[in-house]
N, C-alpha and C. Protein backbone atom coordinates (compact mmCIF):
# COMPACT_ATOMS: atom_id res chain seq x y z
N UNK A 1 -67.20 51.43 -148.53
CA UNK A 1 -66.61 52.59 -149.17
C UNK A 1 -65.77 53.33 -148.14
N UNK A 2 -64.54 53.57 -148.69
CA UNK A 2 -63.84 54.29 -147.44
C UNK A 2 -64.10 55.74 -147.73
N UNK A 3 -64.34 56.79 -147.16
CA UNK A 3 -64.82 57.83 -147.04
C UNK A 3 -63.58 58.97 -146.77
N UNK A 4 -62.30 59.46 -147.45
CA UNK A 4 -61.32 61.05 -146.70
C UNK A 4 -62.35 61.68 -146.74
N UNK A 5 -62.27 62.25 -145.31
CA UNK A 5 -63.14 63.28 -145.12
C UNK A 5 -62.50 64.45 -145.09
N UNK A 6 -62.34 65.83 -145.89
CA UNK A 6 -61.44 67.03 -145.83
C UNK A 6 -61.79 67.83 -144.85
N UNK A 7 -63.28 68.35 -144.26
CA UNK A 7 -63.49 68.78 -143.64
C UNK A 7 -65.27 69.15 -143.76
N UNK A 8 -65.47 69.22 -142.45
CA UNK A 8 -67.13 69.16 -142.15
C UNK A 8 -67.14 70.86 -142.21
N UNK A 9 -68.08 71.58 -142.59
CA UNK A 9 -68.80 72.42 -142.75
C UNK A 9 -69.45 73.26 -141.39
N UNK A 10 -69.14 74.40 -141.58
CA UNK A 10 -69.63 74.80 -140.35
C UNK A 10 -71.01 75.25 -140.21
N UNK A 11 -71.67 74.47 -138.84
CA UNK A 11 -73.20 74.58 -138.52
C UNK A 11 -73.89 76.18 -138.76
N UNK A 12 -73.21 77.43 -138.64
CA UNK A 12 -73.90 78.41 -138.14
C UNK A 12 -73.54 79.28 -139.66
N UNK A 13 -73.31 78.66 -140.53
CA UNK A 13 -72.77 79.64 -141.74
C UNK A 13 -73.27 78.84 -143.12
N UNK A 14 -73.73 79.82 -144.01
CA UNK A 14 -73.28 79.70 -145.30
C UNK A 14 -72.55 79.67 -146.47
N UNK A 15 -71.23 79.80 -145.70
CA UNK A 15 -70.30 79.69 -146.41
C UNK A 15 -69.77 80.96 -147.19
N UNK A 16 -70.02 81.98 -147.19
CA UNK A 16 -70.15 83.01 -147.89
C UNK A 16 -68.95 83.71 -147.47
N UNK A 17 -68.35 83.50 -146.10
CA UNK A 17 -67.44 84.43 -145.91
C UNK A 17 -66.48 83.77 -144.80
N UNK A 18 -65.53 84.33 -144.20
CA UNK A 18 -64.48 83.91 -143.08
C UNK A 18 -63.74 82.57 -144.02
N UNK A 19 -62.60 81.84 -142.92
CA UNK A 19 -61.68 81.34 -143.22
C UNK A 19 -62.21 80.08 -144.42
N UNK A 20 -63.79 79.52 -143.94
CA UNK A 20 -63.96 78.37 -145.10
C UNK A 20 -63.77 78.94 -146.31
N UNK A 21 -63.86 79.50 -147.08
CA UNK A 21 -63.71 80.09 -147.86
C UNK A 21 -62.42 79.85 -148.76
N UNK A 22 -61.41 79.84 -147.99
CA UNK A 22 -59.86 79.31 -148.17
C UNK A 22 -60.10 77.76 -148.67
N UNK A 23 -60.45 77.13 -147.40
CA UNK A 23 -60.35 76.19 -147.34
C UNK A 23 -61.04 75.23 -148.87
N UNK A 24 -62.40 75.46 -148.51
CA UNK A 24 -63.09 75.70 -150.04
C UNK A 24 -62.17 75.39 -151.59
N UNK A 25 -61.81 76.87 -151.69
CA UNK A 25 -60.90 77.13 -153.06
C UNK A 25 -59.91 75.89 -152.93
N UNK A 26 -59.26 76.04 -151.90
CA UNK A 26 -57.85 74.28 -151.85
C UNK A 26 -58.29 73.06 -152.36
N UNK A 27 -59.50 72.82 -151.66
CA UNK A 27 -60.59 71.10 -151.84
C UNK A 27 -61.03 71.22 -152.83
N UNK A 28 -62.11 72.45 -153.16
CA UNK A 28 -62.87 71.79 -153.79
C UNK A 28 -62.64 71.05 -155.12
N UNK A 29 -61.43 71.41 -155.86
CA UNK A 29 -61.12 70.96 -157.05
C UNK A 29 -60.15 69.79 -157.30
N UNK A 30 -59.91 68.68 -155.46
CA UNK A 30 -59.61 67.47 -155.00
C UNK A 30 -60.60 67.00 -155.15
N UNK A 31 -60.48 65.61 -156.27
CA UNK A 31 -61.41 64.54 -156.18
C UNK A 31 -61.23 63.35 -155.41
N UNK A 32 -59.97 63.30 -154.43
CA UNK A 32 -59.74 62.74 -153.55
C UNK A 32 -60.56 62.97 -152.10
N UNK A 33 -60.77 63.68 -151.94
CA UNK A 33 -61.38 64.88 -151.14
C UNK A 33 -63.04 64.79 -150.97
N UNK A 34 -63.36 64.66 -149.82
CA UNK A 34 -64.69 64.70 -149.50
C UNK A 34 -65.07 65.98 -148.44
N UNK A 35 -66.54 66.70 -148.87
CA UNK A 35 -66.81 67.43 -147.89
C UNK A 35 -68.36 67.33 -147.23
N UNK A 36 -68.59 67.27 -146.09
CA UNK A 36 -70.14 66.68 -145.72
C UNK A 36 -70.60 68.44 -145.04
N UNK A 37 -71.97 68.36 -145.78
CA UNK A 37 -72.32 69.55 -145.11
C UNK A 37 -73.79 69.23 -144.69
N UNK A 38 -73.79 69.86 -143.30
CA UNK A 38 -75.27 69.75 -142.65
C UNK A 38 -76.31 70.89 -142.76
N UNK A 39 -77.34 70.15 -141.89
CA UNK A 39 -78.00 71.08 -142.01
C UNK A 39 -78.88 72.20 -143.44
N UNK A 40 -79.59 73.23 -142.94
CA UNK A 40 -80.72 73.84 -144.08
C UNK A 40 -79.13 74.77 -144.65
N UNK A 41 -79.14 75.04 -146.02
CA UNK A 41 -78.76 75.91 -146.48
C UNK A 41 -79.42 77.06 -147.29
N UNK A 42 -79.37 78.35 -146.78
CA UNK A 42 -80.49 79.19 -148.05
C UNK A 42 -79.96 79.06 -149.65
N UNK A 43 -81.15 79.43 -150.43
CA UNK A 43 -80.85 79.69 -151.42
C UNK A 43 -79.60 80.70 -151.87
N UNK A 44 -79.04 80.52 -152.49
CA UNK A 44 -78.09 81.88 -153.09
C UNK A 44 -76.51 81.66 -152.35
N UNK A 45 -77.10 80.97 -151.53
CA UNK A 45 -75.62 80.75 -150.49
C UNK A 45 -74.39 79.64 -151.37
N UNK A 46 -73.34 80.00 -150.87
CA UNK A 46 -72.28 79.56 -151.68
C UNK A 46 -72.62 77.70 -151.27
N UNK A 47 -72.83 77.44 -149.81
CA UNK A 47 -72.99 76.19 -149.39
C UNK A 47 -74.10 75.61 -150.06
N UNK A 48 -75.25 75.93 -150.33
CA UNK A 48 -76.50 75.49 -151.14
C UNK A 48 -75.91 75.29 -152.78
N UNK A 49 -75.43 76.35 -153.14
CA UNK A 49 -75.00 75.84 -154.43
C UNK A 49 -73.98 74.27 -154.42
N UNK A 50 -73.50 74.11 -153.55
CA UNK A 50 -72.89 73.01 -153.57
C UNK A 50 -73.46 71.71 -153.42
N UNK A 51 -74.41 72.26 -152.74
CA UNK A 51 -75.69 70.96 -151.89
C UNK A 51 -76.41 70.85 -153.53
N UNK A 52 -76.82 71.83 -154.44
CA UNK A 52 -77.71 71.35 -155.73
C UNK A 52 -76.60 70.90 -156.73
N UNK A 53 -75.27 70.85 -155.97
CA UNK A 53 -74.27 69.95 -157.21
C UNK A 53 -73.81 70.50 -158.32
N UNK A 54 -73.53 71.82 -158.31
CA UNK A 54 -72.79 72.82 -159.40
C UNK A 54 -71.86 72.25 -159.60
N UNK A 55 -70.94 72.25 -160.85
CA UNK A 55 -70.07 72.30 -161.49
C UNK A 55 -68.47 73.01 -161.24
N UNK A 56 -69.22 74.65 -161.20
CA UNK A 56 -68.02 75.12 -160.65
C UNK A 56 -68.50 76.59 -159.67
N UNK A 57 -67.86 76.74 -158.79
CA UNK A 57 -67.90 78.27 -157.98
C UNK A 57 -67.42 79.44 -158.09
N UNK A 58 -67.49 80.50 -157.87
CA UNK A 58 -65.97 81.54 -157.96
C UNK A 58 -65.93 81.57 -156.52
N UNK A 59 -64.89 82.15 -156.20
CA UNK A 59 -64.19 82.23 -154.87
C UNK A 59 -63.17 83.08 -154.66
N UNK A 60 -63.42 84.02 -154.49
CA UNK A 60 -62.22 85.62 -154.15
C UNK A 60 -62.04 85.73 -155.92
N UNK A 61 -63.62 85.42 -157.18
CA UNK A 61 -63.15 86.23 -157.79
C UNK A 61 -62.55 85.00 -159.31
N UNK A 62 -62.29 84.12 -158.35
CA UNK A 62 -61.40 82.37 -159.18
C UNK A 62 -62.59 81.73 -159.27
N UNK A 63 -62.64 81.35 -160.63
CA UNK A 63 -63.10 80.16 -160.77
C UNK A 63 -62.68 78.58 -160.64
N UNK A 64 -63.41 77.99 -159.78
CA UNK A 64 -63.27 76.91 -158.62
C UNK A 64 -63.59 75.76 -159.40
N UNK A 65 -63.17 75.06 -159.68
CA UNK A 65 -63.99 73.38 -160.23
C UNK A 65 -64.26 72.50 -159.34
N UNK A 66 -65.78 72.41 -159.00
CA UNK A 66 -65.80 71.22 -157.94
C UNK A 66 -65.74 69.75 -158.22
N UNK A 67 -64.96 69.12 -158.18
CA UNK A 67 -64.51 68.26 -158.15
C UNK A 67 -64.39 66.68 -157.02
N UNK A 68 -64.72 67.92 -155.75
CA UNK A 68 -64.76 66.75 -154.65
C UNK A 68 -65.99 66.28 -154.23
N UNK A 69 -66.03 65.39 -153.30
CA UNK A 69 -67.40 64.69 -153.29
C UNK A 69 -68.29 65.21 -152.15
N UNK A 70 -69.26 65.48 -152.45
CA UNK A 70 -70.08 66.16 -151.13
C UNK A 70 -71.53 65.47 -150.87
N UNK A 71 -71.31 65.40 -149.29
CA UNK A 71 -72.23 64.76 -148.68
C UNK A 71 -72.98 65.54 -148.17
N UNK A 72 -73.79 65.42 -147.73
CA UNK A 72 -74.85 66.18 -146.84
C UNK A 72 -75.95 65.16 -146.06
N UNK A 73 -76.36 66.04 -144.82
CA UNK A 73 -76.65 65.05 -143.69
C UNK A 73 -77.82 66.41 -143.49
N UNK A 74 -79.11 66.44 -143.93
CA UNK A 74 -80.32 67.44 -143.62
C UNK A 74 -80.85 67.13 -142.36
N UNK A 75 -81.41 67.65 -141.74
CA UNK A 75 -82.48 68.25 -140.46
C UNK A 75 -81.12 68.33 -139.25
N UNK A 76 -80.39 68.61 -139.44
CA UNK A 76 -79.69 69.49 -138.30
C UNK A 76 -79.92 70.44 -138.84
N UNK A 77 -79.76 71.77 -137.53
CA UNK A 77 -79.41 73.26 -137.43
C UNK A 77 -79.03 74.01 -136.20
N UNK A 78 -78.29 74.95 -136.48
CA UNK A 78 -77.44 75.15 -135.83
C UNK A 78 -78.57 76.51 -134.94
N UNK A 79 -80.28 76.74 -135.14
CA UNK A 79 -80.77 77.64 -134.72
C UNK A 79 -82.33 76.41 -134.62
N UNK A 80 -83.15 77.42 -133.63
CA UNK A 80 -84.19 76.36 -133.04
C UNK A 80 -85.44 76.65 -133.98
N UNK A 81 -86.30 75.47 -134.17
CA UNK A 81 -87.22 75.46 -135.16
C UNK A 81 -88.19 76.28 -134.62
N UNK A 82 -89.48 75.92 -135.39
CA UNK A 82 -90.76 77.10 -135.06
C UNK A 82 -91.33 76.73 -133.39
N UNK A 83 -91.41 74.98 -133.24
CA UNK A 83 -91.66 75.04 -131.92
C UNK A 83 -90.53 75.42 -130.93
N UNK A 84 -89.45 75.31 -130.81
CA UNK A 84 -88.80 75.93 -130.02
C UNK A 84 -88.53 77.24 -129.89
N UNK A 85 -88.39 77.78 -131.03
CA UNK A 85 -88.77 79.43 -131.02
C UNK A 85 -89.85 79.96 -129.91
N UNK A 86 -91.67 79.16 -130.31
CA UNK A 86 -92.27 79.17 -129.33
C UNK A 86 -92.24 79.06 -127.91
N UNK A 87 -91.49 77.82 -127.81
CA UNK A 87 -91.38 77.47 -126.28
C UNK A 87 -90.42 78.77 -125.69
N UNK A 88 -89.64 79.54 -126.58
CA UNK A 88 -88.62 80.52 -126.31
C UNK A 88 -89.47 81.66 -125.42
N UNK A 89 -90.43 82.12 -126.09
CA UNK A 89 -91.03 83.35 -126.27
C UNK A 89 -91.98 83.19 -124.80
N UNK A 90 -92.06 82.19 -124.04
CA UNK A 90 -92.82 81.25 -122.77
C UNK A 90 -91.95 82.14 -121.80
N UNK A 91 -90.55 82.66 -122.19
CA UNK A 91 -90.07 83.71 -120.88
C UNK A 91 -90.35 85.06 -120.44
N UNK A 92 -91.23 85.64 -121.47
CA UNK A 92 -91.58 86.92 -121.67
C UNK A 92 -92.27 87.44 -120.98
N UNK A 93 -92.03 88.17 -119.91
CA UNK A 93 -93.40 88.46 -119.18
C UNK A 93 -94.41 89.48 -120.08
N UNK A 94 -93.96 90.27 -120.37
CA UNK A 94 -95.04 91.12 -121.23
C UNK A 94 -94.43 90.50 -122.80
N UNK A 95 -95.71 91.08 -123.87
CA UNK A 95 -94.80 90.65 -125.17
C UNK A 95 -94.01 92.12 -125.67
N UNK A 96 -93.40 92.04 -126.39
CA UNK A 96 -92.47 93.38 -127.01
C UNK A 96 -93.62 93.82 -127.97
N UNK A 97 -93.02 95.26 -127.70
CA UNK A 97 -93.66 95.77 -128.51
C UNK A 97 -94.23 95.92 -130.21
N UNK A 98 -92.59 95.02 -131.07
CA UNK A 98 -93.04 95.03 -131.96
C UNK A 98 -91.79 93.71 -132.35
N UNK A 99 -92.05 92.37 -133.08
CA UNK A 99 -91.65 91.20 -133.17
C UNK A 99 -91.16 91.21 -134.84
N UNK A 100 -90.04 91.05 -135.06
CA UNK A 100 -89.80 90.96 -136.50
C UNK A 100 -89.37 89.79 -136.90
N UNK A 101 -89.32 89.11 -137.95
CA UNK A 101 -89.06 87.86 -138.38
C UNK A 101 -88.41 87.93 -139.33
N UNK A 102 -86.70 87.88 -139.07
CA UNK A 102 -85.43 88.12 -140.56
C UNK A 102 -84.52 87.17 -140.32
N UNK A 103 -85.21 85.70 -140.19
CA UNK A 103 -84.03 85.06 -140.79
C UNK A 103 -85.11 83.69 -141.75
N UNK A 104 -84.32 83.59 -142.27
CA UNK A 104 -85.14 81.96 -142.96
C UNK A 104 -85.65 82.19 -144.36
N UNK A 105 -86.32 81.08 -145.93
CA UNK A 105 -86.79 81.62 -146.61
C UNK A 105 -88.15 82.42 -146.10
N UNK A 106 -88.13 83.30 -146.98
CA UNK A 106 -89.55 84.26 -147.05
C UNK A 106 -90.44 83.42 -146.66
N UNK A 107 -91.14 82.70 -147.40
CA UNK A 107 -92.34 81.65 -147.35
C UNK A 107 -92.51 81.09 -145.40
N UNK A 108 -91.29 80.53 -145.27
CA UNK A 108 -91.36 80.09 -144.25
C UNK A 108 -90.93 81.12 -142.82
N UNK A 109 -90.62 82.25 -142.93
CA UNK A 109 -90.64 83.28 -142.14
C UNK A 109 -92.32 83.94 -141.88
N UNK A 110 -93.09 84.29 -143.10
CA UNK A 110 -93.78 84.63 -142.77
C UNK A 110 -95.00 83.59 -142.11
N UNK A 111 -94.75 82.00 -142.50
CA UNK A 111 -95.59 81.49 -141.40
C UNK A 111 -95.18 81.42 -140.05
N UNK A 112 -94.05 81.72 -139.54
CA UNK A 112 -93.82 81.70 -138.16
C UNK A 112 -94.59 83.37 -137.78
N UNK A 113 -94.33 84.42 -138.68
CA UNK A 113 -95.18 85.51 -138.12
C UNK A 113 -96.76 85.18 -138.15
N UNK A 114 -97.00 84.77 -139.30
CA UNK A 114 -98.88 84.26 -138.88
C UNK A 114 -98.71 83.16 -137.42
N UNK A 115 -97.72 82.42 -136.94
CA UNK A 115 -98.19 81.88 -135.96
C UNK A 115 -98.17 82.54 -134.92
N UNK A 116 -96.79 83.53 -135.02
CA UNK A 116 -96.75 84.21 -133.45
C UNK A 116 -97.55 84.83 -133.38
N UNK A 117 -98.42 85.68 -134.89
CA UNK A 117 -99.78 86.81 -134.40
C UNK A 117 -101.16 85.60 -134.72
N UNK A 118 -101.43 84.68 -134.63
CA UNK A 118 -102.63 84.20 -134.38
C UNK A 118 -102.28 83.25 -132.92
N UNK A 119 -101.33 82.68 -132.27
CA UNK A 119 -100.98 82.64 -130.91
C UNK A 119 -100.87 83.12 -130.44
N UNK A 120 -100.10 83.80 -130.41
CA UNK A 120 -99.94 84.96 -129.21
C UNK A 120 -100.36 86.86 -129.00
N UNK A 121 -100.68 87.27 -130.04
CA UNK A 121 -101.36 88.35 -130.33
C UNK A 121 -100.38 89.44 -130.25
N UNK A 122 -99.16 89.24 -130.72
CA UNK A 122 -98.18 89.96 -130.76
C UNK A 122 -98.17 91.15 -132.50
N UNK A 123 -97.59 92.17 -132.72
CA UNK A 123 -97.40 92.54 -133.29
C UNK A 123 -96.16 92.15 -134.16
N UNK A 124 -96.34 91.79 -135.18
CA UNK A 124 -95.19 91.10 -136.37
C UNK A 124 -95.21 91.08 -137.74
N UNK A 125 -94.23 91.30 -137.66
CA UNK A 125 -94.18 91.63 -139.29
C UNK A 125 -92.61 91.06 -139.65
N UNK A 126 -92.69 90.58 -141.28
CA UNK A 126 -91.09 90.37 -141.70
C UNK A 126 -91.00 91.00 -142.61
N UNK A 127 -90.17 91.77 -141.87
CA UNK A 127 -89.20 93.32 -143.17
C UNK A 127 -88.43 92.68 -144.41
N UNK A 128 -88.78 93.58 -145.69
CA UNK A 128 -87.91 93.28 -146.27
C UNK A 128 -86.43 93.09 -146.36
N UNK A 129 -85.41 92.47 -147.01
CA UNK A 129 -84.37 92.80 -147.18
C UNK A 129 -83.73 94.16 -147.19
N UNK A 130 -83.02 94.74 -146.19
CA UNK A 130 -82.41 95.93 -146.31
C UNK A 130 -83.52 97.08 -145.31
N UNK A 131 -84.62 96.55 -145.03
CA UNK A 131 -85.96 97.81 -144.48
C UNK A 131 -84.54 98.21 -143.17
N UNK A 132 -85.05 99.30 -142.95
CA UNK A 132 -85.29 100.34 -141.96
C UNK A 132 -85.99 100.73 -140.86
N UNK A 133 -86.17 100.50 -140.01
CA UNK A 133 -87.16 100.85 -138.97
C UNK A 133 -86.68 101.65 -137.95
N UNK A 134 -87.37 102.55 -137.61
CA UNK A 134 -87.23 103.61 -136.74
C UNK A 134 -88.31 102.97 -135.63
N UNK A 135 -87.73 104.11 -134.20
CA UNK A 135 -88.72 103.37 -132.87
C UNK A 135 -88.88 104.58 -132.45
């Protein structure tokens, strides 16, 4: 199978905003046109909707017909998993005072806080969307 590839997807984004976005609206409604995207995408994200194979997108507002072919290539990421996180936290001479956990789904955020507070005896918690914290 010969494969046009339009363009690979960038590691550190969901697609939600900056120049892909453009790019996006042009392709996606080329069925000539292939796009490979790596890596975890969250839910809700414009790139995940593409990864579960929607139909169509809006985009600045336009409705988008996807049309082109999309690949995806899982367990890359462009940020370090739970053990490397760990091995991270190995530079700390004291621990901080207070450890928050805001990126990733829910589910899987709050087991990295049960690990860092049953390993390491740190104070942690994962704030809701939007919280506030004062120091």
């Amino acid at each position: 199978m010969l494969m046009r590839l339009t363009f690979l997807g960038p590691a550190g984004g969901m697609c939600d905003a900056g120049r892909i976005k453009y790019h996006l609206k042009y392709n996606l409604g080329r069925p000539e046109c292939s796009i490979l995207i790596t890596g975890f995408q969250a839910e809700g994200a414009l790139w995940r909707r593409l990864v579960d194979r929607v139909k169509h997108v809006k985009i600045f507002g336009q409705d988008i017909p996807v049309r082109t072919h999309i690949y995806t290539i899982g367990g890359l990421s462009a940020h370090a998993d739970q053990a490397g996180l760990m091995t991270w936290r190995g530079h700390f001479v004291a621990p901080p005072d207070q450890t928050f956990v805001v990126h990733g789904e829910s589910s899987n955020a709050a087991a990295l806080a049960e690990v860092i507070q049953q390993q390491l005896h740190w104070q942690v918690s994962v704030p809701a969307q939007l919280t506030s914290v004062t120091f």
